[in-house]
C-alpha atoms as a PDB file:
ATOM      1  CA  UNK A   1      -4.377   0.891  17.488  1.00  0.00           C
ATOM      2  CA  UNK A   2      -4.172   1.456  13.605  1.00  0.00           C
ATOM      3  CA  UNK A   3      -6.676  -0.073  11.223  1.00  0.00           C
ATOM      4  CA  UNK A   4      -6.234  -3.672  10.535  1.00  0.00           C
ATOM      5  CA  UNK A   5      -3.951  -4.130  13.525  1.00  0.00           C
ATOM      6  CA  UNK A   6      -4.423  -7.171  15.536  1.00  0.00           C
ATOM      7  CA  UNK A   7      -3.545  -5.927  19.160  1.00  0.00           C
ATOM      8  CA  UNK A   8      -1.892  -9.408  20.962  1.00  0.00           C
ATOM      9  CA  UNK A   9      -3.474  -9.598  24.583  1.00  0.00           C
ATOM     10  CA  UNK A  10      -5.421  -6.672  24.538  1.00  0.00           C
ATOM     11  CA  UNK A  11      -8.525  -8.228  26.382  1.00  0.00           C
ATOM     12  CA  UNK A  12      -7.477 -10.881  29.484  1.00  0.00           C
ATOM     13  CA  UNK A  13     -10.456 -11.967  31.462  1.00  0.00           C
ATOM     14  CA  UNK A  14     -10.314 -14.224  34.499  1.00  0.00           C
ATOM     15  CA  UNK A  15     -13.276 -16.815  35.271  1.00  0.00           C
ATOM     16  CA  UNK A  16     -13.216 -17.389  38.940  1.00  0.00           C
ATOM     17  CA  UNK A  17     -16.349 -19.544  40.816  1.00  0.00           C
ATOM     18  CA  UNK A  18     -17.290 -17.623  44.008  1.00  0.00           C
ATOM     19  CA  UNK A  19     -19.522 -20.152  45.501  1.00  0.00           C
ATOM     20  CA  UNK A  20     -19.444 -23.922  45.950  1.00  0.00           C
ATOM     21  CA  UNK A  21     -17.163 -27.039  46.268  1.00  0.00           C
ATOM     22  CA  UNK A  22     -15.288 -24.963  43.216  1.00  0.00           C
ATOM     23  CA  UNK A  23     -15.110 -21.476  44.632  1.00  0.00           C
ATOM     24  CA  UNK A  24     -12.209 -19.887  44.600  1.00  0.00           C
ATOM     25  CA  UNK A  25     -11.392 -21.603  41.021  1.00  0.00           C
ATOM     26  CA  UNK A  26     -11.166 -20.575  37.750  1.00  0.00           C
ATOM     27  CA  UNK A  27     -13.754 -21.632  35.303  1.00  0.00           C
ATOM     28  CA  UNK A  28     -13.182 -23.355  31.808  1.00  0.00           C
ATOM     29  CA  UNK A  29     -14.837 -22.989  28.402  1.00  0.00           C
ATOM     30  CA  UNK A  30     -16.127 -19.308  28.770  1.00  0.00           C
ATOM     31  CA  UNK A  31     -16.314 -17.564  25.918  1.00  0.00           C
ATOM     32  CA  UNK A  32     -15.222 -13.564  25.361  1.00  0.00           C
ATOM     33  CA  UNK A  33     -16.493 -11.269  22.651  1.00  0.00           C
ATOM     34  CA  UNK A  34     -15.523  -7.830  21.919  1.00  0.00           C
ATOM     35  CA  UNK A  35     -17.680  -5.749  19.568  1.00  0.00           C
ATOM     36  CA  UNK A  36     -19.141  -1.705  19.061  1.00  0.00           C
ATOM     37  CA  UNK A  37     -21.856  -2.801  17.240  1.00  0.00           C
ATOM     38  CA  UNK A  38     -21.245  -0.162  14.555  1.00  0.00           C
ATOM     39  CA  UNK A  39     -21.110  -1.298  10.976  1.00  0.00           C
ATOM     40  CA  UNK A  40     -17.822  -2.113   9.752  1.00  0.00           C
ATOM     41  CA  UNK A  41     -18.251  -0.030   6.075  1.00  0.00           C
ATOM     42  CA  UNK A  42     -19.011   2.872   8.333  1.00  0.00           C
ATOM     43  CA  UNK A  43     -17.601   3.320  12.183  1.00  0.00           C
ATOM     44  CA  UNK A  44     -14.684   1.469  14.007  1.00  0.00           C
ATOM     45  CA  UNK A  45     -14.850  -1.891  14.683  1.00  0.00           C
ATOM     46  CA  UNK A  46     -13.438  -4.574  16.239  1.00  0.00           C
ATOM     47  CA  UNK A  47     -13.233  -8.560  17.193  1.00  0.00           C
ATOM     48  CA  UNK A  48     -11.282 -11.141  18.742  1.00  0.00           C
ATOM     49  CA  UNK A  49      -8.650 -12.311  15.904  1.00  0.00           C
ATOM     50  CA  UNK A  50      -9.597 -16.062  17.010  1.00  0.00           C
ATOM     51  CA  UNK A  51     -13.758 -17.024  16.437  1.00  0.00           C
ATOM     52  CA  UNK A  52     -13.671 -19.397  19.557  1.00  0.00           C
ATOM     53  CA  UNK A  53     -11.749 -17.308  22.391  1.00  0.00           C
ATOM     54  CA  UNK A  54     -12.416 -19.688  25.657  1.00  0.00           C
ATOM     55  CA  UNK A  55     -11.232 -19.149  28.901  1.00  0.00           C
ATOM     56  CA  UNK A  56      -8.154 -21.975  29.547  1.00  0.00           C
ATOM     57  CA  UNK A  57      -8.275 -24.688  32.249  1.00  0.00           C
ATOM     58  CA  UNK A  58      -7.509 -22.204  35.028  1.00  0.00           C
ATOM     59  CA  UNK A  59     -10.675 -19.680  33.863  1.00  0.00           C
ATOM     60  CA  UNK A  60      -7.986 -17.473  32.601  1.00  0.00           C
ATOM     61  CA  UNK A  61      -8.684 -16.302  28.717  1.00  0.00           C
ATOM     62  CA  UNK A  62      -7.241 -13.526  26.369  1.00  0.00           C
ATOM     63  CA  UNK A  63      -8.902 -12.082  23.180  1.00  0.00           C
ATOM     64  CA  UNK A  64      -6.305 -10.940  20.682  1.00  0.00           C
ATOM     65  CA  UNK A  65      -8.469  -7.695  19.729  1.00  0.00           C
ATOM     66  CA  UNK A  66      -8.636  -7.361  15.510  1.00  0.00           C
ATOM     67  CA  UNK A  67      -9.250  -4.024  14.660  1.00  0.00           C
ATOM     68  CA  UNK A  68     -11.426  -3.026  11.488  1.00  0.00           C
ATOM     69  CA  UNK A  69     -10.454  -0.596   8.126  1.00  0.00           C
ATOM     70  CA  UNK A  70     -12.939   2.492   9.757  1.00  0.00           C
ATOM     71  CA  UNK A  71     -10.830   5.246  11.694  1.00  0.00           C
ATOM     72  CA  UNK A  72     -12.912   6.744  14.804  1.00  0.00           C
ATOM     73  CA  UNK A  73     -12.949   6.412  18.335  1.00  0.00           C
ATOM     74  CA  UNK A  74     -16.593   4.173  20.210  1.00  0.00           C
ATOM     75  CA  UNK A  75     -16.905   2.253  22.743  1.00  0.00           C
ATOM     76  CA  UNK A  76     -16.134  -1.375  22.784  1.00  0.00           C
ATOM     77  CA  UNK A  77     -17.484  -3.950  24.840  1.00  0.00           C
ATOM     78  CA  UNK A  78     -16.322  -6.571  26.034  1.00  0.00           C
ATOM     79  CA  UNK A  79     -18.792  -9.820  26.439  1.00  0.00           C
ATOM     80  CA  UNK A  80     -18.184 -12.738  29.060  1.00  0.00           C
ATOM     81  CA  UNK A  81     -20.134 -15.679  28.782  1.00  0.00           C
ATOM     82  CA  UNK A  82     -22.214 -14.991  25.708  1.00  0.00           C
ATOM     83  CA  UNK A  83     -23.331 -11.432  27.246  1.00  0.00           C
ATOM     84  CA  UNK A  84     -23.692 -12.575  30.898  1.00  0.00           C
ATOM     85  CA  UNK A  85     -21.319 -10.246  31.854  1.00  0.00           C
ATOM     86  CA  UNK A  86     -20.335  -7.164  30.160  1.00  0.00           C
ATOM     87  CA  UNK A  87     -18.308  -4.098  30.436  1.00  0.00           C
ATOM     88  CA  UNK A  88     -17.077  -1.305  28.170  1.00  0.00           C
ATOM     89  CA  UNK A  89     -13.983   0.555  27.478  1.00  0.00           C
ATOM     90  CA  UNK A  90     -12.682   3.278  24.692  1.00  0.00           C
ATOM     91  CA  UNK A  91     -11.877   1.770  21.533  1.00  0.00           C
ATOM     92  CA  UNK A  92      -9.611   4.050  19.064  1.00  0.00           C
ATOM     93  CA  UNK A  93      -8.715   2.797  15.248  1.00  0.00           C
ATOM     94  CA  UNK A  94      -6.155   5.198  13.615  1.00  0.00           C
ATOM     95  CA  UNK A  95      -4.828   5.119  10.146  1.00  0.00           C
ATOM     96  CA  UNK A  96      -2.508   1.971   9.465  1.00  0.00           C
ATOM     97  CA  UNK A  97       0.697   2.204   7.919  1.00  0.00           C
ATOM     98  CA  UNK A  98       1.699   2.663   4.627  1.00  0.00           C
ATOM     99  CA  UNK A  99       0.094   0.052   2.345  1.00  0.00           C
ATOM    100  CA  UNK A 100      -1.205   1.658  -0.546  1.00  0.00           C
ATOM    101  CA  UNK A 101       0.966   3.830  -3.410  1.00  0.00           C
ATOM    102  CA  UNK A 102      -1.098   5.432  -5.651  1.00  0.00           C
ATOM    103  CA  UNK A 103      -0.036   6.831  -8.921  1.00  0.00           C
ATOM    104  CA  UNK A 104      -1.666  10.434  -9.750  1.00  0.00           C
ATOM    105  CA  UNK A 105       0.318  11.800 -12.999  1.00  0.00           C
ATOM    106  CA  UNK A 106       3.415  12.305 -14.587  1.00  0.00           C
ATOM    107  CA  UNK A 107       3.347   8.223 -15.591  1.00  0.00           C
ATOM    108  CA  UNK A 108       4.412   7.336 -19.193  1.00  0.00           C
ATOM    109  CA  UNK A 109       5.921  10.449 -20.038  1.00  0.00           C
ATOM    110  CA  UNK A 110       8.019  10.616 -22.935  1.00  0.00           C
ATOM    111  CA  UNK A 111      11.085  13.340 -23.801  1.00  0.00           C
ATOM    112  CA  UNK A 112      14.207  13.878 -25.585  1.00  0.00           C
ATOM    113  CA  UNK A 113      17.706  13.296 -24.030  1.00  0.00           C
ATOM    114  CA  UNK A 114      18.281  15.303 -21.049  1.00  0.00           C
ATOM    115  CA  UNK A 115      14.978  17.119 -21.053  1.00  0.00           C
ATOM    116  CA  UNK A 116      12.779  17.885 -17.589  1.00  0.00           C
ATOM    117  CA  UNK A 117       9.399  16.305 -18.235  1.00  0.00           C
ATOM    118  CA  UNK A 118       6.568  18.636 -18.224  1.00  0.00           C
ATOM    119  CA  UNK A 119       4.456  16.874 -15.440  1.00  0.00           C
ATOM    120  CA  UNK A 120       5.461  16.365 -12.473  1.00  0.00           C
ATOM    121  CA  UNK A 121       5.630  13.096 -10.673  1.00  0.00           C
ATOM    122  CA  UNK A 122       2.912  12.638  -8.427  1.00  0.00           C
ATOM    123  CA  UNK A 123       1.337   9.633  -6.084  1.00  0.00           C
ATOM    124  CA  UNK A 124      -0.692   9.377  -2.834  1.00  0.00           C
ATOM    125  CA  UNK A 125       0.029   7.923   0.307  1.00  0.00           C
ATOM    126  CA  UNK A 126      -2.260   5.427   1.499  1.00  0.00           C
ATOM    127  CA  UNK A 127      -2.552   2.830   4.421  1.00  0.00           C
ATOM    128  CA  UNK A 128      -4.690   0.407   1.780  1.00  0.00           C
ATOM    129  CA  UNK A 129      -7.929   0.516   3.886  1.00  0.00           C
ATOM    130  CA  UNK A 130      -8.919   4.171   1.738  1.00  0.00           C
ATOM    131  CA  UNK A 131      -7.430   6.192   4.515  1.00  0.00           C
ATOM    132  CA  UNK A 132      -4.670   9.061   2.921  1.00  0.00           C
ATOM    133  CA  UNK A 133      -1.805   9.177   5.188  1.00  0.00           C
ATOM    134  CA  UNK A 134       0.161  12.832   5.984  1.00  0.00           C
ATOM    135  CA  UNK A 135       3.986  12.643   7.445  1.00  0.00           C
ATOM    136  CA  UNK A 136       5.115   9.963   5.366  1.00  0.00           C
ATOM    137  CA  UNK A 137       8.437   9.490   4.639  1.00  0.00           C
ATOM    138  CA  UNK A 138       9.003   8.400   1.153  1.00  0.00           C
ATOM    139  CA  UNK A 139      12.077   7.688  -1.191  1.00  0.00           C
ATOM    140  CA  UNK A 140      12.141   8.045  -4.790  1.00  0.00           C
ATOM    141  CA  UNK A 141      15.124   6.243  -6.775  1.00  0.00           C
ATOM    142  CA  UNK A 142      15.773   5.446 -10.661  1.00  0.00           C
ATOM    143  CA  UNK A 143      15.238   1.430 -11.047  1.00  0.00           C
ATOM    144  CA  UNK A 144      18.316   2.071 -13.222  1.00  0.00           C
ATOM    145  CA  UNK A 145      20.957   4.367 -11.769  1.00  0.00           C
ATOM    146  CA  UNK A 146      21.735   7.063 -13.986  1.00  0.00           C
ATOM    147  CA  UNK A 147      19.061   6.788 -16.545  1.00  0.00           C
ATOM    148  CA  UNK A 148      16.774   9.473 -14.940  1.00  0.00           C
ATOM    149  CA  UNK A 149      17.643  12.519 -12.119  1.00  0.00           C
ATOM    150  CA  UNK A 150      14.651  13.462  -9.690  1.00  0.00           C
ATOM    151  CA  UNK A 151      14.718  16.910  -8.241  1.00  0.00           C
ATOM    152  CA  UNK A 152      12.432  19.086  -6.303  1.00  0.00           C
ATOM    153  CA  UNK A 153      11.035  15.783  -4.626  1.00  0.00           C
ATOM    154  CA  UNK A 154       9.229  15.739  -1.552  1.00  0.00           C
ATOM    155  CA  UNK A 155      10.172  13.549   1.109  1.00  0.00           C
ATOM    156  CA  UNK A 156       7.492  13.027   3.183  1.00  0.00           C
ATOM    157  CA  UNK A 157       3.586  13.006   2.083  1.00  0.00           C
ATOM    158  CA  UNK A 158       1.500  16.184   2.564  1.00  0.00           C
ATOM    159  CA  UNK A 159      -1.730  16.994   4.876  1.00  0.00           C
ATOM    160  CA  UNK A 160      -3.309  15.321   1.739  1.00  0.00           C
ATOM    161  CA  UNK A 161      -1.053  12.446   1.656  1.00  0.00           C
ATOM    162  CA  UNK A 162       0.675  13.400  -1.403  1.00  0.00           C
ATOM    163  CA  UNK A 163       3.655  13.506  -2.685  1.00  0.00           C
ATOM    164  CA  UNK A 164       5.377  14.791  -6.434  1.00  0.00           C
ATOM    165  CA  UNK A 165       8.751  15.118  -8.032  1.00  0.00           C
ATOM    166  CA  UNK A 166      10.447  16.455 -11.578  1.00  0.00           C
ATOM    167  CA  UNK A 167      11.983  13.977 -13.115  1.00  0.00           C
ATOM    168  CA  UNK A 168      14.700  14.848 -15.998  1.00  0.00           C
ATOM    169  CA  UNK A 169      15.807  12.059 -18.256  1.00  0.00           C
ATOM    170  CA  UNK A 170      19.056  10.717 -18.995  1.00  0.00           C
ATOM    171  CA  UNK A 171      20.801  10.516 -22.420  1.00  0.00           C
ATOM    172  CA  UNK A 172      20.154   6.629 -23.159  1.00  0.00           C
ATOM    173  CA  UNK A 173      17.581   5.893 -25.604  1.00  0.00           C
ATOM    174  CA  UNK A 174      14.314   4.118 -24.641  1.00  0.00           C
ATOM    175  CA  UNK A 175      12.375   3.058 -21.419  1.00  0.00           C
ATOM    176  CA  UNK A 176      13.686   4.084 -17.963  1.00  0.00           C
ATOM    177  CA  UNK A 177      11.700   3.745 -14.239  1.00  0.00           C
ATOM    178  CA  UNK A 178      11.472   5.414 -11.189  1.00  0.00           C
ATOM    179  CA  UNK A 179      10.190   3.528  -8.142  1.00  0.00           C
ATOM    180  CA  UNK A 180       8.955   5.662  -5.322  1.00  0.00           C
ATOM    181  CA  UNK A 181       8.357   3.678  -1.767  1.00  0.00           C
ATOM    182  CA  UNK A 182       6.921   4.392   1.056  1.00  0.00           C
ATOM    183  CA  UNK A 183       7.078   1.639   4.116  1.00  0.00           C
ATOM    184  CA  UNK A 184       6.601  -1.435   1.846  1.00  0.00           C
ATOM    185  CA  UNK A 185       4.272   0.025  -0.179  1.00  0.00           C
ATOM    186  CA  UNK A 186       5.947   0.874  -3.859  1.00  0.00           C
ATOM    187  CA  UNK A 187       4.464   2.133  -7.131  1.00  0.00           C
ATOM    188  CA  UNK A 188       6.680   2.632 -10.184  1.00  0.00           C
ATOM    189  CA  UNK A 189       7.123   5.284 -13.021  1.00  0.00           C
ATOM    190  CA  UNK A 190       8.006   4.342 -16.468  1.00  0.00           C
ATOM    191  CA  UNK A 191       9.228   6.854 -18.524  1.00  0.00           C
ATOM    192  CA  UNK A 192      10.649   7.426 -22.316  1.00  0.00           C
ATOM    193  CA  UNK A 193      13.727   9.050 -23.756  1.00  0.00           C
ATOM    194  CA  UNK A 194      13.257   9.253 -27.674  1.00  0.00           C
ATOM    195  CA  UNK A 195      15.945   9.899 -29.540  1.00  0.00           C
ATOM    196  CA  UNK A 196      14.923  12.151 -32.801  1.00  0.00           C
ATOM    197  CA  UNK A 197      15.910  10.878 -36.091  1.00  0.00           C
ATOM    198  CA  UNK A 198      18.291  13.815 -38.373  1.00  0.00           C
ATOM    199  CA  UNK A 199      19.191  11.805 -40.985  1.00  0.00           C
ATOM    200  CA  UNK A 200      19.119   8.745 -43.078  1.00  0.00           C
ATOM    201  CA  UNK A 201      21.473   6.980 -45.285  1.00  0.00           C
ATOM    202  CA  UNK A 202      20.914   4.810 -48.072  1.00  0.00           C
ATOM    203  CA  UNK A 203      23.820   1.698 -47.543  1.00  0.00           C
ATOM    204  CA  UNK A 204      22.124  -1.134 -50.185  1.00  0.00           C
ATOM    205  CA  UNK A 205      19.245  -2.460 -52.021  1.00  0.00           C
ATOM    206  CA  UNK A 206      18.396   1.093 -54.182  1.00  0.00           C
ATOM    207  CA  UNK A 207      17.530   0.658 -57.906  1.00  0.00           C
ATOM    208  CA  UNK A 208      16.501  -2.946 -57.950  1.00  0.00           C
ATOM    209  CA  UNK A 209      13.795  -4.492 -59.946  1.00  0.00           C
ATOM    210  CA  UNK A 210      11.778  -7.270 -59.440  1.00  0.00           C
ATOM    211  CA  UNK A 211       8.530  -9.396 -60.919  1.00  0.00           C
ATOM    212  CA  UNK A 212       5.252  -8.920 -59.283  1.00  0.00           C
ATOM    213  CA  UNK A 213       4.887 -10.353 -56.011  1.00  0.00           C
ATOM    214  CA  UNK A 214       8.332 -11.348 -55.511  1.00  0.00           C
ATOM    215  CA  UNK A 215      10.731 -10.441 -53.072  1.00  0.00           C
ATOM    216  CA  UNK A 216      14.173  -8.551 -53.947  1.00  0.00           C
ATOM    217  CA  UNK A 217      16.766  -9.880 -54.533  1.00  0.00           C
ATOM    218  CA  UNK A 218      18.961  -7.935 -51.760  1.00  0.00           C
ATOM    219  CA  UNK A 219      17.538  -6.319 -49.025  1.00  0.00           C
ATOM    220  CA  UNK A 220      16.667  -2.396 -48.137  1.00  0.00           C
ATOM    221  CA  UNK A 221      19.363  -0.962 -45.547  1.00  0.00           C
ATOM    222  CA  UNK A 222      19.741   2.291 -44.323  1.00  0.00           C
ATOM    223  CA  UNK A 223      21.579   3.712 -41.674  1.00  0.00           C
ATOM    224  CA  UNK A 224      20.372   6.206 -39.269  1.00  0.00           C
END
């Protein structure tokens, strides 16, 4: 399963008394464990999702198997009755899915109208447990339409789990964003269109006087 999964029903067990007035029936109140024994920072792991997982009324129980952050393949095993009985079987933790967007470059660029912004857009693809995910589809749209094209973008995420696009700005003055998703993981780019100043105007206020720490009368306006 992928990391952080919780697989539903993964381990059933049944309890069953093979001697006695109760042979032949099932056996309540046993408790199941699943663990590698590997530490979780380091090597898969894995546990049942509920603390207390007892067998039922009819000795039948089911461990809902929680798997840990660490990708690898061990073995797992699987503990009736506080260790009584024991087994093992092949436990494999993959990368989850996309949970993790992570901004690289190309963030808080600024440009004039209509330019293509030096640095590229570029992100990583992660599942949010520090694993880099490759084959990723991914979608990158203005927040705004209109305000900012993106070419030369990649659609899925590299061997690295990366991904990058040019982004050329739109003609409107001031801030404009560009949100690039990937499952429901999302990371956003804000960007800048200045607009250069070529002129000024006086309109009022020139060639007034006034007292020492006073304000004038009218104030200064100028048009741009």
């Amino acid at each position: 399963g992928k990391a952080g999964q919780t697989l539903a029903g993964a381990v059933e067990i049944q309890v069953t008394a093979i001697s006695g007035t109760q042979s032949g029936q099932g056996i309540p109140g046993i408790g199941v464990a699943v663990t590698t024994g590997l530490d979780p920072l380091t090597g898969p792991t894995a546990s049942c999702a509920s603390p207390s997982s007892l067998t039922g009324s009819n000795g039948h129980g089911i461990c809902d198997v929680l798997l840990g952050s660490v990708q690898g393949t061990a073995p797992l095993k699987v503990r009736i009755g506080g260790g009584q009985r024991e087994f093992s079987v092949l436990l494999t933790v993959t990368p989850g899915p996309p949970g993790e967007v992570t901004i690289l470059a190309g963030d808080q660029q600024s440009g004039g109208p209509g330019a293509t912004l030096p640095v590229s857009l570029q992100a990583e693809i992660g599942d949010g447990f520090g694993h880099t995910l490759a084959g990723v589809p991914v979608t990158w749209t203005p927040v705004v339409a209109g305000t900012v094209t993106i070419t030369n973008a990649n659609t899925v995420s590299d061997s690295n789990g990366k991904v990058s696009a040019t982004a050329k700005l739109g003609t409107a003055p001031g801030q404009v964003q560009v949100r690039l998703q990937a499952g429901s993981a999302q990371a956003v780019f804000t960007l800048f269109v200045n607009v250069p100043v070529s002129s000024l105007t006086k309109v009022s206020g020139d060639n007034q006087t006034a007292l020492v720490s006073t304000a004038f009368p009218q104030p200064l306006v100028v048009q741009v």
